[in-house]
PDB file of N, CA and C in Angstrom:
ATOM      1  N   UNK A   1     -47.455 -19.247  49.791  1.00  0.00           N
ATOM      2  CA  UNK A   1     -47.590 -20.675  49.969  1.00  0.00           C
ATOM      3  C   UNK A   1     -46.197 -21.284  49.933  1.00  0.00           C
ATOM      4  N   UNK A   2     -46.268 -22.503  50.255  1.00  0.00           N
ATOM      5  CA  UNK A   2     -44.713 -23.183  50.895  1.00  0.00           C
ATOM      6  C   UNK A   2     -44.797 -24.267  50.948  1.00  0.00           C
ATOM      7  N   UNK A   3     -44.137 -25.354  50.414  1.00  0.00           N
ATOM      8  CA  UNK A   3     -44.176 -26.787  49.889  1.00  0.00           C
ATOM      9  C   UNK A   3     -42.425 -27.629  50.501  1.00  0.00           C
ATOM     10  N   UNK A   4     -42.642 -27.731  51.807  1.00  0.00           N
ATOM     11  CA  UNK A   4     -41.333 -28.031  51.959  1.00  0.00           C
ATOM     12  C   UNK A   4     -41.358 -29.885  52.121  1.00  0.00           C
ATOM     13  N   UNK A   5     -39.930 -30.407  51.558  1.00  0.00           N
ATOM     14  CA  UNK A   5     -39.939 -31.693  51.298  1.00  0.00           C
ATOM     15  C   UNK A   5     -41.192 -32.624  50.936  1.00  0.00           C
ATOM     16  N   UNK A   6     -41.900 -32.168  50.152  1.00  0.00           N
ATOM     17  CA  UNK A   6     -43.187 -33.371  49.741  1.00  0.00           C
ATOM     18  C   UNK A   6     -42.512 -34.373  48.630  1.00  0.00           C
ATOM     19  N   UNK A   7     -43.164 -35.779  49.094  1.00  0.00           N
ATOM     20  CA  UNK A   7     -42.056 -36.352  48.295  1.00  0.00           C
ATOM     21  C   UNK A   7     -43.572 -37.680  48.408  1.00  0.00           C
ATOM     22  N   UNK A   8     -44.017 -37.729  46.840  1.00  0.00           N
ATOM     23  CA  UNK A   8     -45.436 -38.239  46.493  1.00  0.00           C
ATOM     24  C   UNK A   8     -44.949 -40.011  46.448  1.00  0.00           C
ATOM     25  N   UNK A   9     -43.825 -40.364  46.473  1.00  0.00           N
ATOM     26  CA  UNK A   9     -43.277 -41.783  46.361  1.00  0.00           C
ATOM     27  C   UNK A   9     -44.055 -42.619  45.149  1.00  0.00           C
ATOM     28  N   UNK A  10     -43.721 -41.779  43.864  1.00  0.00           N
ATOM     29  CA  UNK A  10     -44.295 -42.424  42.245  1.00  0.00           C
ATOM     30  C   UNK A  10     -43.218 -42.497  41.996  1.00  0.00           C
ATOM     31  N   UNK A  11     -43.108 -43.623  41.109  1.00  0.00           N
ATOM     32  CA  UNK A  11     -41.710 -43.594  40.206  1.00  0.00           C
ATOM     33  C   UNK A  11     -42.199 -42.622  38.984  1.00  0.00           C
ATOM     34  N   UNK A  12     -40.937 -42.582  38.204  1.00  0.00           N
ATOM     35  CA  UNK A  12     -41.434 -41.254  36.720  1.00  0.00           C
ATOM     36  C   UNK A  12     -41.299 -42.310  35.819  1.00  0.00           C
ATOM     37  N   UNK A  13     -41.804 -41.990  34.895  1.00  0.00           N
ATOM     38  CA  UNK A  13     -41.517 -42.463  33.449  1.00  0.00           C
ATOM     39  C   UNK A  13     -40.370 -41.891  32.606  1.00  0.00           C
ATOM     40  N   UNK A  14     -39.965 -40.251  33.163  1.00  0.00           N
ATOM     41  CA  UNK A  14     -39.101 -39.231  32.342  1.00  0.00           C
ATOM     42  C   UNK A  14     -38.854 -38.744  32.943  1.00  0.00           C
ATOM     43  N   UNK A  15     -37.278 -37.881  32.805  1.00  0.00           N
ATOM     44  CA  UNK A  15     -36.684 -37.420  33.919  1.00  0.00           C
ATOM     45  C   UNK A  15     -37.194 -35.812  34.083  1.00  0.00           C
ATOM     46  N   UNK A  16     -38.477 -35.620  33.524  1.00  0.00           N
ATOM     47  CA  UNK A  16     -39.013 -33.940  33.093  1.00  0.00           C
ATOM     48  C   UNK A  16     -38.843 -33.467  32.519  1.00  0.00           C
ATOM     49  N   UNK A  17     -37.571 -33.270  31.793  1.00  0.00           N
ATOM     50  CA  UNK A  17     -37.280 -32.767  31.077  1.00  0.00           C
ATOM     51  C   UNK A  17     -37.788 -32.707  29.486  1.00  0.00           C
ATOM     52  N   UNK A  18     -38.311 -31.032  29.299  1.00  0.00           N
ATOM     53  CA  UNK A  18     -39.095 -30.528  27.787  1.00  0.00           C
ATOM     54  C   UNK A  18     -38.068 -31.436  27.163  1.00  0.00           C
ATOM     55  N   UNK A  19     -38.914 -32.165  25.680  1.00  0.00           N
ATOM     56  CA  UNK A  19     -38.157 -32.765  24.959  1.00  0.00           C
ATOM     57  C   UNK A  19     -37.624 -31.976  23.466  1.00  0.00           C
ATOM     58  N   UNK A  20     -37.063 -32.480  23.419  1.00  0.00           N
ATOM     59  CA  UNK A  20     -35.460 -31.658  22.048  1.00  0.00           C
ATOM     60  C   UNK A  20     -36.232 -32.337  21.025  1.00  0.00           C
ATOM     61  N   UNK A  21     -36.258 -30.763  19.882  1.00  0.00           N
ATOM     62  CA  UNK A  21     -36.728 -31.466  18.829  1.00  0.00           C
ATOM     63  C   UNK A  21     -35.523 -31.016  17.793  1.00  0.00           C
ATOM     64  N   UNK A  22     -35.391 -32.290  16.983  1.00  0.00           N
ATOM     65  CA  UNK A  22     -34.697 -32.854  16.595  1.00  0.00           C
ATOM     66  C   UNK A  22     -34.584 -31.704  15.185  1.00  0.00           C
ATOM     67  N   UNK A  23     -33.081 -31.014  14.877  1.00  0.00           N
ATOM     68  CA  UNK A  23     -33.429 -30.482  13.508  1.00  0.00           C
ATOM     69  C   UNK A  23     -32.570 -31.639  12.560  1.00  0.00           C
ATOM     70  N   UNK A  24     -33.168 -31.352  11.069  1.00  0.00           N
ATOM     71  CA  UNK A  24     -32.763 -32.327  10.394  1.00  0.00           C
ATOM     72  C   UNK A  24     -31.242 -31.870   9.981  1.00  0.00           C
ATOM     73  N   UNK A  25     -30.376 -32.793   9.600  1.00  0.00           N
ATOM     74  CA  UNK A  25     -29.195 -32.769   8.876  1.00  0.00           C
ATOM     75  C   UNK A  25     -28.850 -32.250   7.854  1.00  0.00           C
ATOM     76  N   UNK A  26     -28.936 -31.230   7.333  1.00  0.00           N
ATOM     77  CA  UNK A  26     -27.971 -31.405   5.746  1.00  0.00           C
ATOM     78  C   UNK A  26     -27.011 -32.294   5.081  1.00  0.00           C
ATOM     79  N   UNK A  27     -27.756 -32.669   3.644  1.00  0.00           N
ATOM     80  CA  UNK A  27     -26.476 -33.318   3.485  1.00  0.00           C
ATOM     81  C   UNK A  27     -25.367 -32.564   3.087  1.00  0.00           C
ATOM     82  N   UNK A  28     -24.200 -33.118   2.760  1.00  0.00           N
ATOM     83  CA  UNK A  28     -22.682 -32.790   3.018  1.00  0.00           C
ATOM     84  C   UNK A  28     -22.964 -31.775   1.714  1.00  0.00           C
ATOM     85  N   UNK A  29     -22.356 -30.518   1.129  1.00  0.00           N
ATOM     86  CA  UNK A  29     -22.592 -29.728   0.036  1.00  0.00           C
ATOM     87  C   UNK A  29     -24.226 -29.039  -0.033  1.00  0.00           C
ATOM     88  N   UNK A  30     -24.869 -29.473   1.123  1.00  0.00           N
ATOM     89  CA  UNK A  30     -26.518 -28.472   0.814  1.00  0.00           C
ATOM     90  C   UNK A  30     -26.483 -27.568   1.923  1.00  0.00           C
ATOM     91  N   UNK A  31     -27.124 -26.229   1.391  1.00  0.00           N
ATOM     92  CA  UNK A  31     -26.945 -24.881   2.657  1.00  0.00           C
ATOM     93  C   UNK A  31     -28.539 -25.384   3.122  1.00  0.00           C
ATOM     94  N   UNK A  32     -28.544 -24.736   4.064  1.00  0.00           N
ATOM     95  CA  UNK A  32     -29.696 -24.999   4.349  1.00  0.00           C
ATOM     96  C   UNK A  32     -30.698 -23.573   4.199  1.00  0.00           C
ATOM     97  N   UNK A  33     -30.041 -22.377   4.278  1.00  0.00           N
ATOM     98  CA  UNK A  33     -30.790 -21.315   4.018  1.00  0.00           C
ATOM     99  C   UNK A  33     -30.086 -20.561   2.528  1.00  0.00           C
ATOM    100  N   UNK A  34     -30.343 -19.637   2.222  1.00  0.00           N
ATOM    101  CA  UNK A  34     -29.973 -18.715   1.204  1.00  0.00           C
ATOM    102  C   UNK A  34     -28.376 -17.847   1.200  1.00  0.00           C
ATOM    103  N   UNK A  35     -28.828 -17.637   2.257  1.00  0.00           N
ATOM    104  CA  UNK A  35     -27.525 -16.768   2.893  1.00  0.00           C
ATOM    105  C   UNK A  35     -25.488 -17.700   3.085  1.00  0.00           C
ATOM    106  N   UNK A  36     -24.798 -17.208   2.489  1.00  0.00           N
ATOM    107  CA  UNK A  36     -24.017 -17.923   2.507  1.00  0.00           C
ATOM    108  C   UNK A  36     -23.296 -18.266   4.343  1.00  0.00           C
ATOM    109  N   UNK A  37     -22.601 -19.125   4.227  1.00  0.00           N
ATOM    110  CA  UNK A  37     -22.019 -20.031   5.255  1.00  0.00           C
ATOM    111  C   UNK A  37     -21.114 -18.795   6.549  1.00  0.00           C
ATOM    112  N   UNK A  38     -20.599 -19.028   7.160  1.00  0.00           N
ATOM    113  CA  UNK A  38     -19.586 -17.910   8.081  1.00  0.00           C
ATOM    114  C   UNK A  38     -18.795 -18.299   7.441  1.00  0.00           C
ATOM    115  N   UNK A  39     -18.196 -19.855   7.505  1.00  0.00           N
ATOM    116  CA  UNK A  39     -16.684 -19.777   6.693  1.00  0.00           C
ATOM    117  C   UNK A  39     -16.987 -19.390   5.363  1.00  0.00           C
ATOM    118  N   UNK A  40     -18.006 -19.415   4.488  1.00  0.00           N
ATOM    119  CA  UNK A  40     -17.971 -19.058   3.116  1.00  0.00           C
ATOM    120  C   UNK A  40     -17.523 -17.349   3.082  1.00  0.00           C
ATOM    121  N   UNK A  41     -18.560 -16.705   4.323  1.00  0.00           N
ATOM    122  CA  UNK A  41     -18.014 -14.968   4.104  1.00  0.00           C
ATOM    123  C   UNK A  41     -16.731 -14.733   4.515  1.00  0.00           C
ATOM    124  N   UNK A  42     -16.024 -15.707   5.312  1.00  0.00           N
ATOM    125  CA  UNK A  42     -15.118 -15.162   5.904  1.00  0.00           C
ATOM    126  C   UNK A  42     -14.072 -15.756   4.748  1.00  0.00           C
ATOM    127  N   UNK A  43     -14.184 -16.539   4.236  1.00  0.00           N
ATOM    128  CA  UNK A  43     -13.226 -17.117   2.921  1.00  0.00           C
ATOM    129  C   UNK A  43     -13.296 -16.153   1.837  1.00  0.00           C
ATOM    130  N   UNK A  44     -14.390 -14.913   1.959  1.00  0.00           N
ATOM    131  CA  UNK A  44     -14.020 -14.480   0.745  1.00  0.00           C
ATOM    132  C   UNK A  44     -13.555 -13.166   1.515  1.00  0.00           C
ATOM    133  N   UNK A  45     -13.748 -12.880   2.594  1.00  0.00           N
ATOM    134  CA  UNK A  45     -13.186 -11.594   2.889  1.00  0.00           C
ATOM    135  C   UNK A  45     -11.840 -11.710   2.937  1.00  0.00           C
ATOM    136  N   UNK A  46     -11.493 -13.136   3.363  1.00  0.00           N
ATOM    137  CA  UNK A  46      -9.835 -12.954   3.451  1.00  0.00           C
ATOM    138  C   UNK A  46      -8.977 -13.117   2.054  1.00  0.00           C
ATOM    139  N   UNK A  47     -10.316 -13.159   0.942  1.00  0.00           N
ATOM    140  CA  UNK A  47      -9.153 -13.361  -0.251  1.00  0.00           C
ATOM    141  C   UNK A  47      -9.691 -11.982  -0.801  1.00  0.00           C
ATOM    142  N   UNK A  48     -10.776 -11.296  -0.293  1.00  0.00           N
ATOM    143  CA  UNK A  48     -10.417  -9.548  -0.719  1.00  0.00           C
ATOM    144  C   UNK A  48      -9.344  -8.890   0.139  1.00  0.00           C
ATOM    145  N   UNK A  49      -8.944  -9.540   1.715  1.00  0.00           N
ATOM    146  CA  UNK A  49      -7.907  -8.650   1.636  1.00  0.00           C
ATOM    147  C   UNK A  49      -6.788  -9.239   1.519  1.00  0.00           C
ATOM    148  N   UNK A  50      -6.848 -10.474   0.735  1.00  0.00           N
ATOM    149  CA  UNK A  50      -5.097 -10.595   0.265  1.00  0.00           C
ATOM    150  C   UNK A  50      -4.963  -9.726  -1.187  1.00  0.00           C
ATOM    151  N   UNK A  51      -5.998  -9.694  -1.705  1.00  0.00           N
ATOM    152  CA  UNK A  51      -5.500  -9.398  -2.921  1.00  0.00           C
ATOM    153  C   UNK A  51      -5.565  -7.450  -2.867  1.00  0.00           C
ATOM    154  N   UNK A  52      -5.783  -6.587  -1.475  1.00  0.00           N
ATOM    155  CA  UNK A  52      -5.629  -5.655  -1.039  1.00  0.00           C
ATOM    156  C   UNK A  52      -4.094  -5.188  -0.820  1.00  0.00           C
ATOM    157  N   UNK A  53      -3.676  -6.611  -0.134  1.00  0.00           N
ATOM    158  CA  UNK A  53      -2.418  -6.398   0.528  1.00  0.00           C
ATOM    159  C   UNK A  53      -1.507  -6.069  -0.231  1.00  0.00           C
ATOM    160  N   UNK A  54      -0.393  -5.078   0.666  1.00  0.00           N
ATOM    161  CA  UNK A  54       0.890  -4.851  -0.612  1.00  0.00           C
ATOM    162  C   UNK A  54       2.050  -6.022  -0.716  1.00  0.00           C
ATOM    163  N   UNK A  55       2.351  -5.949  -1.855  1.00  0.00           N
ATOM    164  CA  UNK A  55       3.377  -7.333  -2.087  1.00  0.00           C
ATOM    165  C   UNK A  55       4.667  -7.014  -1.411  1.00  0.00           C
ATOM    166  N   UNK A  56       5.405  -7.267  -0.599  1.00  0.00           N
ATOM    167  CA  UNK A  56       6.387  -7.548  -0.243  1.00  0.00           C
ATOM    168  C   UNK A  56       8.029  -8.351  -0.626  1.00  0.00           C
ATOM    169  N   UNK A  57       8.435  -7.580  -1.910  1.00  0.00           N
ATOM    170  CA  UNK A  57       8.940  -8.620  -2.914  1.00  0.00           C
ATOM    171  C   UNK A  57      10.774  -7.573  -2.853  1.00  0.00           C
ATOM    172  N   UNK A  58      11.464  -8.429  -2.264  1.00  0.00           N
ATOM    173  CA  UNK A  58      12.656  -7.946  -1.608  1.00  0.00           C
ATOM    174  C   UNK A  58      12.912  -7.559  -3.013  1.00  0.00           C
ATOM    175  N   UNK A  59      13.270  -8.263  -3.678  1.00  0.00           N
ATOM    176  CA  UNK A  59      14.277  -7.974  -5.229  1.00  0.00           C
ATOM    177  C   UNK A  59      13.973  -6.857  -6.064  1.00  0.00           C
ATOM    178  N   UNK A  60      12.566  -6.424  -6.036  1.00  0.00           N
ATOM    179  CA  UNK A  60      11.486  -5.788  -6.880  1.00  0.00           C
ATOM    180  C   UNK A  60      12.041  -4.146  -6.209  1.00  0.00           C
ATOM    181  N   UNK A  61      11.998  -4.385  -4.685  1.00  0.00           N
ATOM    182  CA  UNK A  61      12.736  -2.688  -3.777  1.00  0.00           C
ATOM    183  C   UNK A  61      13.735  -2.794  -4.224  1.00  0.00           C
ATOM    184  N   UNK A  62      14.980  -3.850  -4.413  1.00  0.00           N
ATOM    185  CA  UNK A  62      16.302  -3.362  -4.343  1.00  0.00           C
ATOM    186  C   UNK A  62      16.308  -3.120  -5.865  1.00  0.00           C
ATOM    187  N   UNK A  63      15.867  -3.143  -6.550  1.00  0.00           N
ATOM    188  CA  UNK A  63      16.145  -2.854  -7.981  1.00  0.00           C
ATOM    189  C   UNK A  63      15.381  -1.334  -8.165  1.00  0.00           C
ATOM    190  N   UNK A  64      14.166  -1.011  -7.292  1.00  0.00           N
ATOM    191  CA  UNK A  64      13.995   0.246  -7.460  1.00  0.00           C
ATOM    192  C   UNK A  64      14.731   1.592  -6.700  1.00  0.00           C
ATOM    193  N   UNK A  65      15.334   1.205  -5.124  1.00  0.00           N
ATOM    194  CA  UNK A  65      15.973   1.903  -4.699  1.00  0.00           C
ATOM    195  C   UNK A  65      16.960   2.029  -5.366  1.00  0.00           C
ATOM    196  N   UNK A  66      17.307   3.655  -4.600  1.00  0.00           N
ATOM    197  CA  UNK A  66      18.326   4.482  -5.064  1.00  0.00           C
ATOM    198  C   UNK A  66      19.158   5.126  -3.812  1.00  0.00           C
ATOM    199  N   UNK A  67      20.128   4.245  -3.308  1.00  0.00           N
ATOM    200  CA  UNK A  67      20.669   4.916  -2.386  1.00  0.00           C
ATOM    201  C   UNK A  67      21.021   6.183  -2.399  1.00  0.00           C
ATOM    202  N   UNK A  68      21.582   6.532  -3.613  1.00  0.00           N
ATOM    203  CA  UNK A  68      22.326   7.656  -3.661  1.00  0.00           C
ATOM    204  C   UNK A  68      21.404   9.100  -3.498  1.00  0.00           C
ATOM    205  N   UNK A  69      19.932   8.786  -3.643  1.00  0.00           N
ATOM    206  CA  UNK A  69      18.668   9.940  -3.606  1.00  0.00           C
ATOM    207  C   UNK A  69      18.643   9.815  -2.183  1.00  0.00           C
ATOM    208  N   UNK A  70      18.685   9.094  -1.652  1.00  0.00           N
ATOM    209  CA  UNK A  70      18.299   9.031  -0.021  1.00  0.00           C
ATOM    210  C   UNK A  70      19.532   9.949   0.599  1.00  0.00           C
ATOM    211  N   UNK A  71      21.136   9.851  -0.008  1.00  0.00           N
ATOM    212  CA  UNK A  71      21.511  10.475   1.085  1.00  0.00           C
ATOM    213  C   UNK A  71      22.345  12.012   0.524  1.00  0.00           C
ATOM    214  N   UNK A  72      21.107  12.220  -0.787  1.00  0.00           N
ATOM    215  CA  UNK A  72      21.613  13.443  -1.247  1.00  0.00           C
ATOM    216  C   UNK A  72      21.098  14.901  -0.489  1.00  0.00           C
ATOM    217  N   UNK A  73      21.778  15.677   0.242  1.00  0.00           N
ATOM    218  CA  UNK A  73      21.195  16.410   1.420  1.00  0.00           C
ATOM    219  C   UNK A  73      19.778  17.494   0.532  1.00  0.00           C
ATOM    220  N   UNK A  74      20.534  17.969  -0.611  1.00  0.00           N
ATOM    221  CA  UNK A  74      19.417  18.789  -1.932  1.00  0.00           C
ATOM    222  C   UNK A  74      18.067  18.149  -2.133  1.00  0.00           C
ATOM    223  N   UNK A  75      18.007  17.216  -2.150  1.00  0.00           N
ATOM    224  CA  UNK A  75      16.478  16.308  -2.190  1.00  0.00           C
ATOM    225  C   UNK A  75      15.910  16.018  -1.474  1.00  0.00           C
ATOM    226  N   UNK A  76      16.367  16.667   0.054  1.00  0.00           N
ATOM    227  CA  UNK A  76      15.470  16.070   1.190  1.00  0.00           C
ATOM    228  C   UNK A  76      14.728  17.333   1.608  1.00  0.00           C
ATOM    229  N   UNK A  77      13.773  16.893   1.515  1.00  0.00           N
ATOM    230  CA  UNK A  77      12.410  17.788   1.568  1.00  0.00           C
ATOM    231  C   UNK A  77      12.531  18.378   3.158  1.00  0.00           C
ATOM    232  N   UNK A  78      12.867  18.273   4.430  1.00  0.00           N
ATOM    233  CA  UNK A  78      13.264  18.389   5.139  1.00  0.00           C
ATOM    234  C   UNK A  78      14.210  19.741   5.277  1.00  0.00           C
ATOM    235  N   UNK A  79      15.372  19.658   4.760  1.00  0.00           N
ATOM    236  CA  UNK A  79      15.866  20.581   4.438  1.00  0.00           C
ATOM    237  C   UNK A  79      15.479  21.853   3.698  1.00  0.00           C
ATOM    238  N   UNK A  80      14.931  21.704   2.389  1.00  0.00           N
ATOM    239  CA  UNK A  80      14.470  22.751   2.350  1.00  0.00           C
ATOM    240  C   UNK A  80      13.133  23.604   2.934  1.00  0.00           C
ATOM    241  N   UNK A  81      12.256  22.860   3.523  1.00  0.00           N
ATOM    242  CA  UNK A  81      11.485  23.550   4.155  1.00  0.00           C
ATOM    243  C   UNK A  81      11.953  24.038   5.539  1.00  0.00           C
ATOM    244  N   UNK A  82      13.449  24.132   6.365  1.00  0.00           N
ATOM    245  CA  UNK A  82      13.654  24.506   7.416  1.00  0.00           C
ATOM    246  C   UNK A  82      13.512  26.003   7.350  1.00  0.00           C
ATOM    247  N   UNK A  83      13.564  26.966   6.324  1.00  0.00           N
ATOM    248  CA  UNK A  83      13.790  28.310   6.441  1.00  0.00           C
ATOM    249  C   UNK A  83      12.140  28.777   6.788  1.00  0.00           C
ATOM    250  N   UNK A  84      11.428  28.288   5.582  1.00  0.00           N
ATOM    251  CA  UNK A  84       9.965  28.319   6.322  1.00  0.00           C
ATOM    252  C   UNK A  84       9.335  28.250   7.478  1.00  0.00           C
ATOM    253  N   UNK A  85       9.891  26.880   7.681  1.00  0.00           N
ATOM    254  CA  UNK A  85       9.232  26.598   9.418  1.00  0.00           C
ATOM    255  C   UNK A  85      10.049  27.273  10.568  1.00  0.00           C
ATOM    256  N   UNK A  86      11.155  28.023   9.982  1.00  0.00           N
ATOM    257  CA  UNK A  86      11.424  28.911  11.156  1.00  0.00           C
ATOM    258  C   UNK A  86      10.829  30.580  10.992  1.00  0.00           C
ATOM    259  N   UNK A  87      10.621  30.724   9.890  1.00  0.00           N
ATOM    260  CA  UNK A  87       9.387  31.948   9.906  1.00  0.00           C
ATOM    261  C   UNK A  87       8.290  31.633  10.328  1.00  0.00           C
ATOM    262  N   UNK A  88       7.589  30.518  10.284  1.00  0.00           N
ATOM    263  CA  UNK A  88       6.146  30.696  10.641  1.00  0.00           C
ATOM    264  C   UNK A  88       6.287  30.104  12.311  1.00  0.00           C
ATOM    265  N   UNK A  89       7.537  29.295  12.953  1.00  0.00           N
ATOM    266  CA  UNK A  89       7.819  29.349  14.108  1.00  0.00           C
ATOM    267  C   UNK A  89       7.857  31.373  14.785  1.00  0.00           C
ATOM    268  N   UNK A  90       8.383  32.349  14.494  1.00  0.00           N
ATOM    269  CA  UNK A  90       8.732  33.270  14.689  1.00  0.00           C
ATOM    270  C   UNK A  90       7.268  33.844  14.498  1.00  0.00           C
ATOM    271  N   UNK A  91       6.503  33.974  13.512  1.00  0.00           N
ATOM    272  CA  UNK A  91       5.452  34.332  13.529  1.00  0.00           C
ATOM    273  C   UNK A  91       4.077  33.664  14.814  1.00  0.00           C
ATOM    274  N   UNK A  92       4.316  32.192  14.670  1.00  0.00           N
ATOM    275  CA  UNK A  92       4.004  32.362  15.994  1.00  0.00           C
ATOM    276  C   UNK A  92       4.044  32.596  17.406  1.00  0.00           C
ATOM    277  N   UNK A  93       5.284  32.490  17.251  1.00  0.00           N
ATOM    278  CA  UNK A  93       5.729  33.144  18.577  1.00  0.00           C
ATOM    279  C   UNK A  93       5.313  34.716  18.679  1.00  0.00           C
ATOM    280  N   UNK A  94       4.985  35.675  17.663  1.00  0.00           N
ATOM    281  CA  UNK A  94       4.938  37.099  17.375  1.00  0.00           C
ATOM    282  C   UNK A  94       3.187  37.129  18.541  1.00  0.00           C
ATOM    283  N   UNK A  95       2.739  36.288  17.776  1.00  0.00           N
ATOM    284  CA  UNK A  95       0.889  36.348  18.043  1.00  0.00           C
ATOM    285  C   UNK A  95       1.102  36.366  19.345  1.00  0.00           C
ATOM    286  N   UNK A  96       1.490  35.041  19.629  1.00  0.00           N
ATOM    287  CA  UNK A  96       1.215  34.161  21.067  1.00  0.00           C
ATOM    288  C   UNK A  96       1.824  35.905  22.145  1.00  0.00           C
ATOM    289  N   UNK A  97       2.952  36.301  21.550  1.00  0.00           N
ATOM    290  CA  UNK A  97       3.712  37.328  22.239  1.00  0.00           C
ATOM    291  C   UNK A  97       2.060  38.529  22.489  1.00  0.00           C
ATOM    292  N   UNK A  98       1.640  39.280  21.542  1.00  0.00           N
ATOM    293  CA  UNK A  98       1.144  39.824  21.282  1.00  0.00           C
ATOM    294  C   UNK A  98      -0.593  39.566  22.034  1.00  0.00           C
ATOM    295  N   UNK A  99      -0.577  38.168  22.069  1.00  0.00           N
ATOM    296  CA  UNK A  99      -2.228  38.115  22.985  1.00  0.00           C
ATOM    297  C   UNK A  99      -1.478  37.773  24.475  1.00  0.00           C
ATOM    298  N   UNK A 100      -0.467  37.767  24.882  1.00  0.00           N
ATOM    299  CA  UNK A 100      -0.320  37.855  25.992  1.00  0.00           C
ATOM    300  C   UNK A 100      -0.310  39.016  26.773  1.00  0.00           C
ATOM    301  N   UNK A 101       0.432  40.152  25.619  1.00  0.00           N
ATOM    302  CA  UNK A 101       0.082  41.742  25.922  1.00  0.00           C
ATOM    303  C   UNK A 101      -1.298  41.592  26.108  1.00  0.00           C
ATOM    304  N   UNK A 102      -1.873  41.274  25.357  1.00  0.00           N
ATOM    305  CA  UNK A 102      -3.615  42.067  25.153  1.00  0.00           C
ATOM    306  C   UNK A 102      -3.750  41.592  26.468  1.00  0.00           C
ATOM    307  N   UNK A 103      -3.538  40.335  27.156  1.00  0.00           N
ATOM    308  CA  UNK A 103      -4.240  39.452  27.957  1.00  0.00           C
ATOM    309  C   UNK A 103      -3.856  40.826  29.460  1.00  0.00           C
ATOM    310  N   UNK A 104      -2.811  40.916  29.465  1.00  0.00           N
ATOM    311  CA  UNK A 104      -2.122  41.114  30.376  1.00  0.00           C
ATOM    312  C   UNK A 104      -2.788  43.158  30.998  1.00  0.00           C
ATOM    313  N   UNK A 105      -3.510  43.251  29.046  1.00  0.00           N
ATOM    314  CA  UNK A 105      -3.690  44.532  29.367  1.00  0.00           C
ATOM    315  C   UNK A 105      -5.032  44.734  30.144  1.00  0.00           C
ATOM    316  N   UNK A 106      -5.861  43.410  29.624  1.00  0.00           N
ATOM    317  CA  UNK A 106      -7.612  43.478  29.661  1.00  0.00           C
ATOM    318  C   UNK A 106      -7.628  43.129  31.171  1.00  0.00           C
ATOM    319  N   UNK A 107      -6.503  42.501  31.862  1.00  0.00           N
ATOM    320  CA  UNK A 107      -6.408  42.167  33.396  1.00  0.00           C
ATOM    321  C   UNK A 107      -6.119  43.503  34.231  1.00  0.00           C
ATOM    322  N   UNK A 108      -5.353  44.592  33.542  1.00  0.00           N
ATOM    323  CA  UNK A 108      -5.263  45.710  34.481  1.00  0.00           C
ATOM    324  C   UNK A 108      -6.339  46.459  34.712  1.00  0.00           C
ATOM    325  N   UNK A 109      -7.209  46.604  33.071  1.00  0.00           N
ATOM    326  CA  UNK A 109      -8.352  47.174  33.415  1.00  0.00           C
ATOM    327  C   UNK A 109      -9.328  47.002  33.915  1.00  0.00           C
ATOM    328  N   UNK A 110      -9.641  45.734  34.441  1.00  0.00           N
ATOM    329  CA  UNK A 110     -10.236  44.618  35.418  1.00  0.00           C
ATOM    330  C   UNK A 110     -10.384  45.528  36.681  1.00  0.00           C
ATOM    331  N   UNK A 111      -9.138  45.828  37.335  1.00  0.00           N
ATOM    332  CA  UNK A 111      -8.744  45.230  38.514  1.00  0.00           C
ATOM    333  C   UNK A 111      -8.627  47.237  38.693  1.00  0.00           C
ATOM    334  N   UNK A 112      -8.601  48.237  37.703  1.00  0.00           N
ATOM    335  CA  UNK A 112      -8.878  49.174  38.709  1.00  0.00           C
ATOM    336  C   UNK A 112     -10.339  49.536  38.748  1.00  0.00           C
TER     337      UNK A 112
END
């Protein structure tokens, strides 16, 4: 069915439109449900993570640093673990060496 330009020449009373029902106000300081506010959760999340945060207190570092530990070469952890990490560098290189044989062997027997 198909209703093109019908035009009944009534005036309206209303422009059609479903009517808005009205919610009531709170007054100023009343929640209206149980559950707290968005800004109320979000006011307290941001004062759990200030009081998370680390303090940033220039005077408090320079009184605990110790230049002289920073550029003592004996205390840097760095250093002494280089002899290690070049054995277990060498050791892996040993394996990696060693399954490339295997690899290299399980391909010949493949192929006759």
């Amino acid at each position: 069915m198909e209703v093109n330009e019908l035009i009944l020449g009534t005036k309206r009373t209303t422009d059609g439109a479903l009517p808005k029902k009205e919610e009531p106000k709170p007054a100023p300081g009343e929640q209206t449900s149980a559950e707290p506010s968005l800004t109320q959760q979000a006011d307290s999340l941001v004062q759990e993570k200030k009081q998370a945060a680390p303090v940033f207190d220039l005077d408090k570092l320079r009184k605990q640093l110790n230049v002289d530990s920073l550029l003592n070469v004996q205390n840097l952890a760095s250093v002494r673990h280089i002899d290690s990490l070049k054995t277990q560098i060498t050791q892996a290189s040993q394996q990696w060496q060693t399954t490339l044989a295997d690899i290299e062997k399980t391909k010949e027997r493949l192929w006759r």
